[in-house]
N, C-alpha and C. Protein backbone atom coordinates (compact mmCIF):
# COMPACT_ATOMS: atom_id res chain seq x y z
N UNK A 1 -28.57 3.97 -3.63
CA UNK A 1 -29.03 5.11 -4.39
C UNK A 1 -27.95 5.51 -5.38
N UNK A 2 -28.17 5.68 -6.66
CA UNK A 2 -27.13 5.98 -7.49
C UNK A 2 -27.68 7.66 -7.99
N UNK A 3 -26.50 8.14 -8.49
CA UNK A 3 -26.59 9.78 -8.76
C UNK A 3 -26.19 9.82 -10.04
N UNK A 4 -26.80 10.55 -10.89
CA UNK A 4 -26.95 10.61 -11.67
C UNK A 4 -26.01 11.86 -12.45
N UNK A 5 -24.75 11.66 -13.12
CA UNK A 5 -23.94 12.85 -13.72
C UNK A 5 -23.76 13.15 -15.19
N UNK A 6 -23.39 13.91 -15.20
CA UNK A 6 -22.90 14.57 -16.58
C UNK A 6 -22.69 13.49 -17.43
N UNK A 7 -23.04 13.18 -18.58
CA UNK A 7 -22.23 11.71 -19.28
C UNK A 7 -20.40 12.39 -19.71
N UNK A 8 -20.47 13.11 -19.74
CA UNK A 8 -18.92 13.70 -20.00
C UNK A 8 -17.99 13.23 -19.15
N UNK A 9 -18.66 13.01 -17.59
CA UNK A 9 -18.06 12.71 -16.57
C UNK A 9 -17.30 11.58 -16.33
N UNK A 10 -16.38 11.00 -15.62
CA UNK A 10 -16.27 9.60 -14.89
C UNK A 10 -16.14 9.89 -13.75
N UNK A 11 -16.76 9.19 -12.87
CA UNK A 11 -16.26 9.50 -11.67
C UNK A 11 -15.06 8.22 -11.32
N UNK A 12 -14.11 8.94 -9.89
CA UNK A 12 -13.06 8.27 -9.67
C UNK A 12 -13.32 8.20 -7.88
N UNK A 13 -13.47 7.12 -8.14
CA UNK A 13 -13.81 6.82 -6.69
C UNK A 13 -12.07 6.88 -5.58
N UNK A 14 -12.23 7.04 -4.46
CA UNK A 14 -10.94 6.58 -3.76
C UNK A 14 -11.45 6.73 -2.54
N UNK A 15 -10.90 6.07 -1.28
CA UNK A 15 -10.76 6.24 0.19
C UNK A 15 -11.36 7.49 0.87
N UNK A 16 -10.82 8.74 0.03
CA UNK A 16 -11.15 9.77 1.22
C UNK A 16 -12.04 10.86 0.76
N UNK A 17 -12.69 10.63 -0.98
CA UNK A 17 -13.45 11.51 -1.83
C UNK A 17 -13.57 11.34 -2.77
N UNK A 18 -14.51 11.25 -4.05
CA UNK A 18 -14.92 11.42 -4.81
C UNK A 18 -14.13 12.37 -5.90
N UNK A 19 -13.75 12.11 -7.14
CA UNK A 19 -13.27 13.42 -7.99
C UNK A 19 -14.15 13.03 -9.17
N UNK A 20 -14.47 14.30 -9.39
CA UNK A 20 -14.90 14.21 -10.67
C UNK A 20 -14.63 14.49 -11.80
N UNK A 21 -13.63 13.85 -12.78
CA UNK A 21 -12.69 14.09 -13.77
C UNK A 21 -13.25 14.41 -15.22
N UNK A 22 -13.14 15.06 -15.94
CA UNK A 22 -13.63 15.11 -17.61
C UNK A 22 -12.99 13.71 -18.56
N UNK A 23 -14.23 13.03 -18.85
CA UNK A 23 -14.12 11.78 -19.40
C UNK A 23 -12.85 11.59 -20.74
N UNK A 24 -13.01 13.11 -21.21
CA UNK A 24 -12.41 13.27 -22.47
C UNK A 24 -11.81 14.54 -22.80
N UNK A 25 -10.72 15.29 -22.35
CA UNK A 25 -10.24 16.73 -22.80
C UNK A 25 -9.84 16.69 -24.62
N UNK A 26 -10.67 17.43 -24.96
CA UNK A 26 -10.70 18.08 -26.82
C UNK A 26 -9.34 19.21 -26.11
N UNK A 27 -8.25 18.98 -26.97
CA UNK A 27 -7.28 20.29 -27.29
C UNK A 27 -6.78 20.12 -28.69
N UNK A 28 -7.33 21.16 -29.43
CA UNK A 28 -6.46 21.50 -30.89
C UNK A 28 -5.95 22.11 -31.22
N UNK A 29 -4.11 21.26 -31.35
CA UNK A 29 -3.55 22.30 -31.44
C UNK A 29 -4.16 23.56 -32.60
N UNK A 30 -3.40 25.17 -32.97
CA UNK A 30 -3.51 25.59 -33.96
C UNK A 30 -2.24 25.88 -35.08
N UNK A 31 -2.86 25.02 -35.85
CA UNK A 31 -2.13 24.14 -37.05
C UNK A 31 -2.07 25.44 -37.85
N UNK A 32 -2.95 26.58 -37.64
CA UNK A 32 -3.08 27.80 -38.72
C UNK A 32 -2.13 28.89 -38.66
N UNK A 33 -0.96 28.51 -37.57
CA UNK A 33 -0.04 29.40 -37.77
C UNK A 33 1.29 28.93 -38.51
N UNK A 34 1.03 27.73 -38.79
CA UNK A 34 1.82 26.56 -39.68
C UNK A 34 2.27 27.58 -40.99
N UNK A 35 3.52 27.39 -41.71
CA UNK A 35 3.77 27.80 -42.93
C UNK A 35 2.27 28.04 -44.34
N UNK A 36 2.29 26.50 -43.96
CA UNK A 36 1.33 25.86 -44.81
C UNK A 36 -0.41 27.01 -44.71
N UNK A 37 -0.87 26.93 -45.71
CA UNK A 37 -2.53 27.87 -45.84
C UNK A 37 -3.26 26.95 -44.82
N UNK A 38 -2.76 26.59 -43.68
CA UNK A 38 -4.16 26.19 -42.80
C UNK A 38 -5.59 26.87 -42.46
N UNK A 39 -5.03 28.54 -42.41
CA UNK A 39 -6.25 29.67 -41.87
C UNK A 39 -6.98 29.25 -42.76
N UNK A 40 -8.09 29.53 -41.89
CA UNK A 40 -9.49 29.89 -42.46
C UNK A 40 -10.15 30.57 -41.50
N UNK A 41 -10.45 32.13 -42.53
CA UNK A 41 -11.08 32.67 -41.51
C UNK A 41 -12.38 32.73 -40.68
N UNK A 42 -13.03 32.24 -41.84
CA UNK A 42 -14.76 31.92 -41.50
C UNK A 42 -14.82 30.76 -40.98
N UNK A 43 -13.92 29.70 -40.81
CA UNK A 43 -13.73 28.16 -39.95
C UNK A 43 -13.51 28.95 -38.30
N UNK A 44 -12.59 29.48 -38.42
CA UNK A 44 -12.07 30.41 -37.09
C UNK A 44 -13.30 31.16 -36.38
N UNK A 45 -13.97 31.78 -37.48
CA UNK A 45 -15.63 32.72 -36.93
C UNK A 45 -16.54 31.69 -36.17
N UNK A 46 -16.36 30.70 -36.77
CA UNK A 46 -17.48 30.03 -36.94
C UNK A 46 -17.18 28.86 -35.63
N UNK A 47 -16.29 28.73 -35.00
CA UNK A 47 -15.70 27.94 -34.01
C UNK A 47 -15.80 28.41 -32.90
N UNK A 48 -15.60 30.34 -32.87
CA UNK A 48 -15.42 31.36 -31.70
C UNK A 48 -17.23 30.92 -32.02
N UNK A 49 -17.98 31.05 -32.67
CA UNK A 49 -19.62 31.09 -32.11
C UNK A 49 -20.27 30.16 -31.60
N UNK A 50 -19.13 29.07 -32.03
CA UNK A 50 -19.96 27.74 -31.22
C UNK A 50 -19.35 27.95 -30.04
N UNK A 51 -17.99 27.90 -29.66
CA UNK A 51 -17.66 28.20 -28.27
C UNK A 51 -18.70 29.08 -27.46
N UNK A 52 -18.28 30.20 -27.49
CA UNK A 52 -19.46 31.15 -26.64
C UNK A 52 -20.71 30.91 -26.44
N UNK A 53 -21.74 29.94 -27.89
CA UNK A 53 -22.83 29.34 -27.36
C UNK A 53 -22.86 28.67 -26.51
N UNK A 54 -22.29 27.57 -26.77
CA UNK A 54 -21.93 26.13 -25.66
C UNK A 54 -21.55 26.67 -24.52
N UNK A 55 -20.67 28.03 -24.46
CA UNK A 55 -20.46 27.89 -22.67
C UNK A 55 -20.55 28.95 -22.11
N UNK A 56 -21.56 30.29 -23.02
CA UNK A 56 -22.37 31.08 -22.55
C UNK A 56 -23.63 30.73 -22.52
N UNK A 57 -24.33 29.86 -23.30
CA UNK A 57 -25.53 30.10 -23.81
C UNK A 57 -26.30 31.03 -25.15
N UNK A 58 -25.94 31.39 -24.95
CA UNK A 58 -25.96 32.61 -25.81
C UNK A 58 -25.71 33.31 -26.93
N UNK A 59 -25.67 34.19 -28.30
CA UNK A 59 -25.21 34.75 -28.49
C UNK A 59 -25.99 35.74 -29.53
N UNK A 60 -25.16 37.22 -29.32
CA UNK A 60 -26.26 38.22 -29.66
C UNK A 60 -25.34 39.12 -31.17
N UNK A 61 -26.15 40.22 -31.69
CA UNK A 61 -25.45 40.73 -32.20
C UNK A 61 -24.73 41.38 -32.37
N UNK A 62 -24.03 41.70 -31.24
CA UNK A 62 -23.08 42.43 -30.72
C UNK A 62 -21.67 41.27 -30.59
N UNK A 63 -22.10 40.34 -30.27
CA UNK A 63 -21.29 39.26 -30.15
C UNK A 63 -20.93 38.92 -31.52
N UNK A 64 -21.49 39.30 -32.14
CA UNK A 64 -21.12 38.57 -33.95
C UNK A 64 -20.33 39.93 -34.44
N UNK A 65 -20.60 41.06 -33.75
CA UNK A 65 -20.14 41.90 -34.98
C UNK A 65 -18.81 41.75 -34.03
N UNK A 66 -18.13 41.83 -32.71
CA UNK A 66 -16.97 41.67 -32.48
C UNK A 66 -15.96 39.99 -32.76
N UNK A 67 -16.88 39.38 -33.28
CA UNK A 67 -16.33 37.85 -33.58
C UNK A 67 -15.97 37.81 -35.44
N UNK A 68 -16.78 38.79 -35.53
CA UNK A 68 -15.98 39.22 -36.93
C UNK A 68 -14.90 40.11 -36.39
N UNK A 69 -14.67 41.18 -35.98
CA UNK A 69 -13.84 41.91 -35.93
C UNK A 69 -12.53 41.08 -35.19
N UNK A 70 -12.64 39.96 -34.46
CA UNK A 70 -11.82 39.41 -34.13
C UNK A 70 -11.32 38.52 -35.44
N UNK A 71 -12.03 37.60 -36.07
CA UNK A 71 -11.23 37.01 -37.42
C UNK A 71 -10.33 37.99 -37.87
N UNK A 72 -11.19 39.40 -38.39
CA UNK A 72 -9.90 40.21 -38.95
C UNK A 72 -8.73 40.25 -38.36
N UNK A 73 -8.59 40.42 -36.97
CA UNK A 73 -7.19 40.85 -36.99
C UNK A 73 -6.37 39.86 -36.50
N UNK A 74 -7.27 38.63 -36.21
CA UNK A 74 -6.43 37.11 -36.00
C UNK A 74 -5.88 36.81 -37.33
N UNK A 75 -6.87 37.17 -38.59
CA UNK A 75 -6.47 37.01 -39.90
C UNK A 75 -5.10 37.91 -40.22
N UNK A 76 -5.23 39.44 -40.09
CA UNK A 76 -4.08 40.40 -40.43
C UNK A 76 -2.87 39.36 -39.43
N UNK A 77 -3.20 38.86 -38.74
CA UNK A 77 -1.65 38.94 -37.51
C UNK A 77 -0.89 37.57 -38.42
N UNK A 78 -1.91 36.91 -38.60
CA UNK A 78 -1.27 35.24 -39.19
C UNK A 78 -0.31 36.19 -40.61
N UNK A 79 -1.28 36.75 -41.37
CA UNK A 79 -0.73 37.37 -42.56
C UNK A 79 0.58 38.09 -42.26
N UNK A 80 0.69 38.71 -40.92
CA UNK A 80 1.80 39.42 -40.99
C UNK A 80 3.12 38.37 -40.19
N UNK A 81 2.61 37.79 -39.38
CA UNK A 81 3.55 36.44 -39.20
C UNK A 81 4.11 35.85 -40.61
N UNK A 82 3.24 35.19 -41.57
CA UNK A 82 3.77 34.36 -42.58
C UNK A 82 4.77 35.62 -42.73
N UNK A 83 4.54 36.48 -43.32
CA UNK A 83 5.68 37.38 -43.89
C UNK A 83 6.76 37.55 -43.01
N UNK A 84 6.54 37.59 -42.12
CA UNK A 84 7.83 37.62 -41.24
C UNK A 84 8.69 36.20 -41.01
N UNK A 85 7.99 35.33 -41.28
CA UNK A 85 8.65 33.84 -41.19
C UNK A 85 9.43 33.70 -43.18
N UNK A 86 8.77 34.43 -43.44
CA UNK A 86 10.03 34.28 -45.04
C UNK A 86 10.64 35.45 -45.45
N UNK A 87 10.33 36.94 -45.23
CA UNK A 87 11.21 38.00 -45.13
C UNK A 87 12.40 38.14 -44.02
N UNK A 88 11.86 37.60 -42.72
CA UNK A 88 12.52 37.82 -41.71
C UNK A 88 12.08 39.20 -41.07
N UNK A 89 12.81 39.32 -39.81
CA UNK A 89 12.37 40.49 -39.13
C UNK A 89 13.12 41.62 -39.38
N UNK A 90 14.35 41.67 -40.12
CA UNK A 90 14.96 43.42 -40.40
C UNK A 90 14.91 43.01 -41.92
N UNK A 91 14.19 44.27 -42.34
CA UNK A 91 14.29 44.87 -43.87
C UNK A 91 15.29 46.01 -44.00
N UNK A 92 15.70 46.08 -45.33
CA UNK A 92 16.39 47.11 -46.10
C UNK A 92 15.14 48.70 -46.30
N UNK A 93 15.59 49.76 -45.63
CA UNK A 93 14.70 50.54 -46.46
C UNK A 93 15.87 51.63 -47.22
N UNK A 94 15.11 52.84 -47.74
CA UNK A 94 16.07 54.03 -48.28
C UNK A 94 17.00 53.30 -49.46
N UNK A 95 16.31 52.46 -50.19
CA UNK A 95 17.26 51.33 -51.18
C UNK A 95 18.20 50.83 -50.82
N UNK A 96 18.20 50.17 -49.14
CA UNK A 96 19.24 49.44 -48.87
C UNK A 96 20.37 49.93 -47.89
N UNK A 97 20.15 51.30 -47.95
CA UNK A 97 20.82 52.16 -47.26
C UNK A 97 21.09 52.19 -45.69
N UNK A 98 20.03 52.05 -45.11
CA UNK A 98 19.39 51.88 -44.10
C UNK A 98 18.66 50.18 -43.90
N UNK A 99 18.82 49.72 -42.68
CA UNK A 99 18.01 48.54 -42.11
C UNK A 99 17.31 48.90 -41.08
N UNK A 100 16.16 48.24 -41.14
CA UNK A 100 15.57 48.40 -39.23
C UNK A 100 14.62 47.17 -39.28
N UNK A 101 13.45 47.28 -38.28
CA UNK A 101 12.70 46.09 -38.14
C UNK A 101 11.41 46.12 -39.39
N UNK A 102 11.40 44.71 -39.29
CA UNK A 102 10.03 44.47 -40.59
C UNK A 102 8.90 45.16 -39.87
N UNK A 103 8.48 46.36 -40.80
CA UNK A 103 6.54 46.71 -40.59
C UNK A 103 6.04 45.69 -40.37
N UNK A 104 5.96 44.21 -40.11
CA UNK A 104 4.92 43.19 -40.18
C UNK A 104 5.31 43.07 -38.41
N UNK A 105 6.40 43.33 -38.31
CA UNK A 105 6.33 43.21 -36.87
C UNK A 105 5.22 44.32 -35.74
N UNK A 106 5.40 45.32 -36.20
CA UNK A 106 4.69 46.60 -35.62
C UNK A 106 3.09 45.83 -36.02
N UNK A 107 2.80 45.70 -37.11
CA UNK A 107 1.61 45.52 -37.30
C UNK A 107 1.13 44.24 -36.54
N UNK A 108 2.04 43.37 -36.78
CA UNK A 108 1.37 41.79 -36.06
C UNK A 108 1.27 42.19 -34.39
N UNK A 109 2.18 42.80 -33.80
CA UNK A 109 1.51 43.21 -32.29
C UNK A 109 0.39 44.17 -31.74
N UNK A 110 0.21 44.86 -32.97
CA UNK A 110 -1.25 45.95 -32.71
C UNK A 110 -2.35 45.04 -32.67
N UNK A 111 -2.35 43.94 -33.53
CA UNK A 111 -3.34 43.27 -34.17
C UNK A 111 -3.55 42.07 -33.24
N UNK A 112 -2.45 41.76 -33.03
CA UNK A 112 -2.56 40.52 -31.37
C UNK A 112 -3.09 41.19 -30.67
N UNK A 113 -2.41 42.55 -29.83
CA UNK A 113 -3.36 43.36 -28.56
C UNK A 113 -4.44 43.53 -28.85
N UNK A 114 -4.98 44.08 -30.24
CA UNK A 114 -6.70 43.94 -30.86
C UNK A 114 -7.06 43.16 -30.31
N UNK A 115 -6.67 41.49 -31.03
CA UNK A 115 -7.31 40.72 -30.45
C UNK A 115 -7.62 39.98 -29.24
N UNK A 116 -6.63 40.58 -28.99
CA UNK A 116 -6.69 39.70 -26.93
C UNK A 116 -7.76 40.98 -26.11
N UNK A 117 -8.22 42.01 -26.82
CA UNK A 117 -9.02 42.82 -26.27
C UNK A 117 -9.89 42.09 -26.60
N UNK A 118 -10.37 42.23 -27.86
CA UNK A 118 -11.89 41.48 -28.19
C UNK A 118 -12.01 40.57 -27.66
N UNK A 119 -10.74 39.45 -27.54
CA UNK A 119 -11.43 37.96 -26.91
C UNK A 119 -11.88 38.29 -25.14
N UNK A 120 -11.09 39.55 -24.47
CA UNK A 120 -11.87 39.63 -23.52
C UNK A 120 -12.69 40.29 -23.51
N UNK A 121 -13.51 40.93 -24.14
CA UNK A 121 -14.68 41.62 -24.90
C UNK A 121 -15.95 40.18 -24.41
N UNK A 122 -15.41 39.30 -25.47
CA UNK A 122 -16.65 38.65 -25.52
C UNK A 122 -16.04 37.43 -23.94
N UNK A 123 -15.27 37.38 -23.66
CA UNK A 123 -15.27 36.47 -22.31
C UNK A 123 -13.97 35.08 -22.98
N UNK A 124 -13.47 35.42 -23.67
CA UNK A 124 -12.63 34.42 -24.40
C UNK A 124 -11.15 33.83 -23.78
N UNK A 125 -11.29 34.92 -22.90
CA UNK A 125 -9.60 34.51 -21.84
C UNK A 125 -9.99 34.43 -20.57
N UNK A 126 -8.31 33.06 -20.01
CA UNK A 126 -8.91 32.79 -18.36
C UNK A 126 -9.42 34.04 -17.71
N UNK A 127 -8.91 34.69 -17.15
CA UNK A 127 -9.21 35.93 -16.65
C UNK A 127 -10.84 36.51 -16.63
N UNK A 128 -11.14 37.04 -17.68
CA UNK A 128 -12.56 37.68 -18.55
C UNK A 128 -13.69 36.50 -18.78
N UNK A 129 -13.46 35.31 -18.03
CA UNK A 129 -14.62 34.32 -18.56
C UNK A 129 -15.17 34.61 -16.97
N UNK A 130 -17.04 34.36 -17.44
CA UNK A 130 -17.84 34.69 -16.29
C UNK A 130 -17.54 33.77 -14.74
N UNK A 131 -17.59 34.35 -13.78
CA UNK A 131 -17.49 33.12 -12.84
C UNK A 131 -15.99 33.23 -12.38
N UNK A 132 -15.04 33.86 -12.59
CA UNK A 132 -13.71 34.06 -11.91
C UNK A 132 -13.47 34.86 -11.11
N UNK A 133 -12.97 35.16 -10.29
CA UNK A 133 -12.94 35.91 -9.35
C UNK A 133 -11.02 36.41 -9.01
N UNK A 134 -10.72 37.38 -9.67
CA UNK A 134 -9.66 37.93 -9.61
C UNK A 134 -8.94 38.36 -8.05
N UNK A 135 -7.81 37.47 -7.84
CA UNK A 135 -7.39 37.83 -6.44
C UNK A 135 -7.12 39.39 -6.27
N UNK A 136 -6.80 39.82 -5.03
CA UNK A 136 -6.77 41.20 -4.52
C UNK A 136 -5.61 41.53 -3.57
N UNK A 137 -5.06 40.43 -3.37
CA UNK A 137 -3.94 40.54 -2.45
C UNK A 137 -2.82 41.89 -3.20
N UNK A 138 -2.41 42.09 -2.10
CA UNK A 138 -1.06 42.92 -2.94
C UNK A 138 -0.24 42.45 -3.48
N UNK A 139 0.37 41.34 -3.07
CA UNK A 139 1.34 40.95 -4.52
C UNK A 139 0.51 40.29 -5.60
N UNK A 140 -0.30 39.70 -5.43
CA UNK A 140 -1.02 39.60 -7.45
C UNK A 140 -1.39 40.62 -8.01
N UNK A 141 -1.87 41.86 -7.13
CA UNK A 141 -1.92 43.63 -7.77
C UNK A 141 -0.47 43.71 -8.70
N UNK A 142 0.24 43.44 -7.66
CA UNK A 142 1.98 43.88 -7.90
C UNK A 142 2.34 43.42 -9.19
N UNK A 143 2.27 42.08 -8.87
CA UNK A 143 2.32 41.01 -10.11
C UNK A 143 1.76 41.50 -11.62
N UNK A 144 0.29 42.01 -11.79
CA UNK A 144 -0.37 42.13 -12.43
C UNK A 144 -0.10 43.66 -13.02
N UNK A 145 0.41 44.56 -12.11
CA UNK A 145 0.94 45.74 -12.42
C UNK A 145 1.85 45.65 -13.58
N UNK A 146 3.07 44.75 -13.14
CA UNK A 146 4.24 44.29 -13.75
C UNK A 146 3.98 44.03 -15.18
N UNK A 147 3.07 42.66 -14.88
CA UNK A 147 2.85 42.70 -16.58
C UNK A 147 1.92 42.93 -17.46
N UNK A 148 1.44 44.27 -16.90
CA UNK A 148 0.71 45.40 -18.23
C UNK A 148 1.74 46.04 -19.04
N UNK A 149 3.02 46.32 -18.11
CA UNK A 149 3.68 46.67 -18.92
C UNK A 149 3.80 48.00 -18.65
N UNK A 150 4.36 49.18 -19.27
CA UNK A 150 4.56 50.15 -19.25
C UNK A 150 3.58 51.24 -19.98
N UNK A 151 2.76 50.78 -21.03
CA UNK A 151 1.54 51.32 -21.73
C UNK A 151 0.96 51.58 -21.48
């Protein structure tokens, strides 16, 4: 009797069980934080909608209006990175008078936390994707306490 799987699949036979391995892992890197104009933001939109179809099923309009709102501020953060990769991170203000840290810094971390909200908004991080089940023990509480951070 043969069984019939996923074509994605191979199976790997051995002695004491069966595994069932992914024939082919897709990882790309992202090339768009590169110096170089890789972004694109509507390539980026348009990638988050095929994802969530393919491995929600789904997708509604609520899901589009936060998959835009996520380009934006994946877009603002790249924008405020490049600037920080050729200004550097301390500017001159008060004509020089004064130094402190580049505004692109303040801004590029509002705009990351934005977006790591939205992506768990729509289910986009390990954690927030359907089907996980968050341990409860006290030290991964502990753990997890730790790094929220102080905010």
């Amino acid at each position: 009797m043969e069984n019939s799987y996923d074509y994605k699949f191979h199976i790997v036979k051995s002695e004491k069980k069966n595994k069932v391995i992914p024939e082919k892992l897709t990882f790309q890197p992202m090339d768009w934080l590169s110096p170089s104009d890789d972004w694109n933001k509507k390539l980026f939109e348009a990638e988050i909608v095929e994802l969530i179809e393919s491995s929600q099923g789904v997708n509604t309009y609520a899901n589009m209006v936060l998959i835009q709102m996520l380009g934006t501020q994946v877009d603002l953060y790249v924008q405020c990175i490049r600037q920080m990769a050729s200004k550097g991170l301390v500017e001159a203000y008060n004509n020089g008078a004064t130094s402190g840290p580049s505004m692109h810094f303040t801004m590029a971390d509002k705009a990351l936390n934005r977006a790591i909200q939205i992506m768990k908004e729509l289910g986009l991080t390990p954690a927030h994707r359907i089907g996980i089940v968050r341990s409860r023990s006290p030290e991964s509480l502990a753990i997890e306490e730790f790094l929220a951070g102080p905010f």
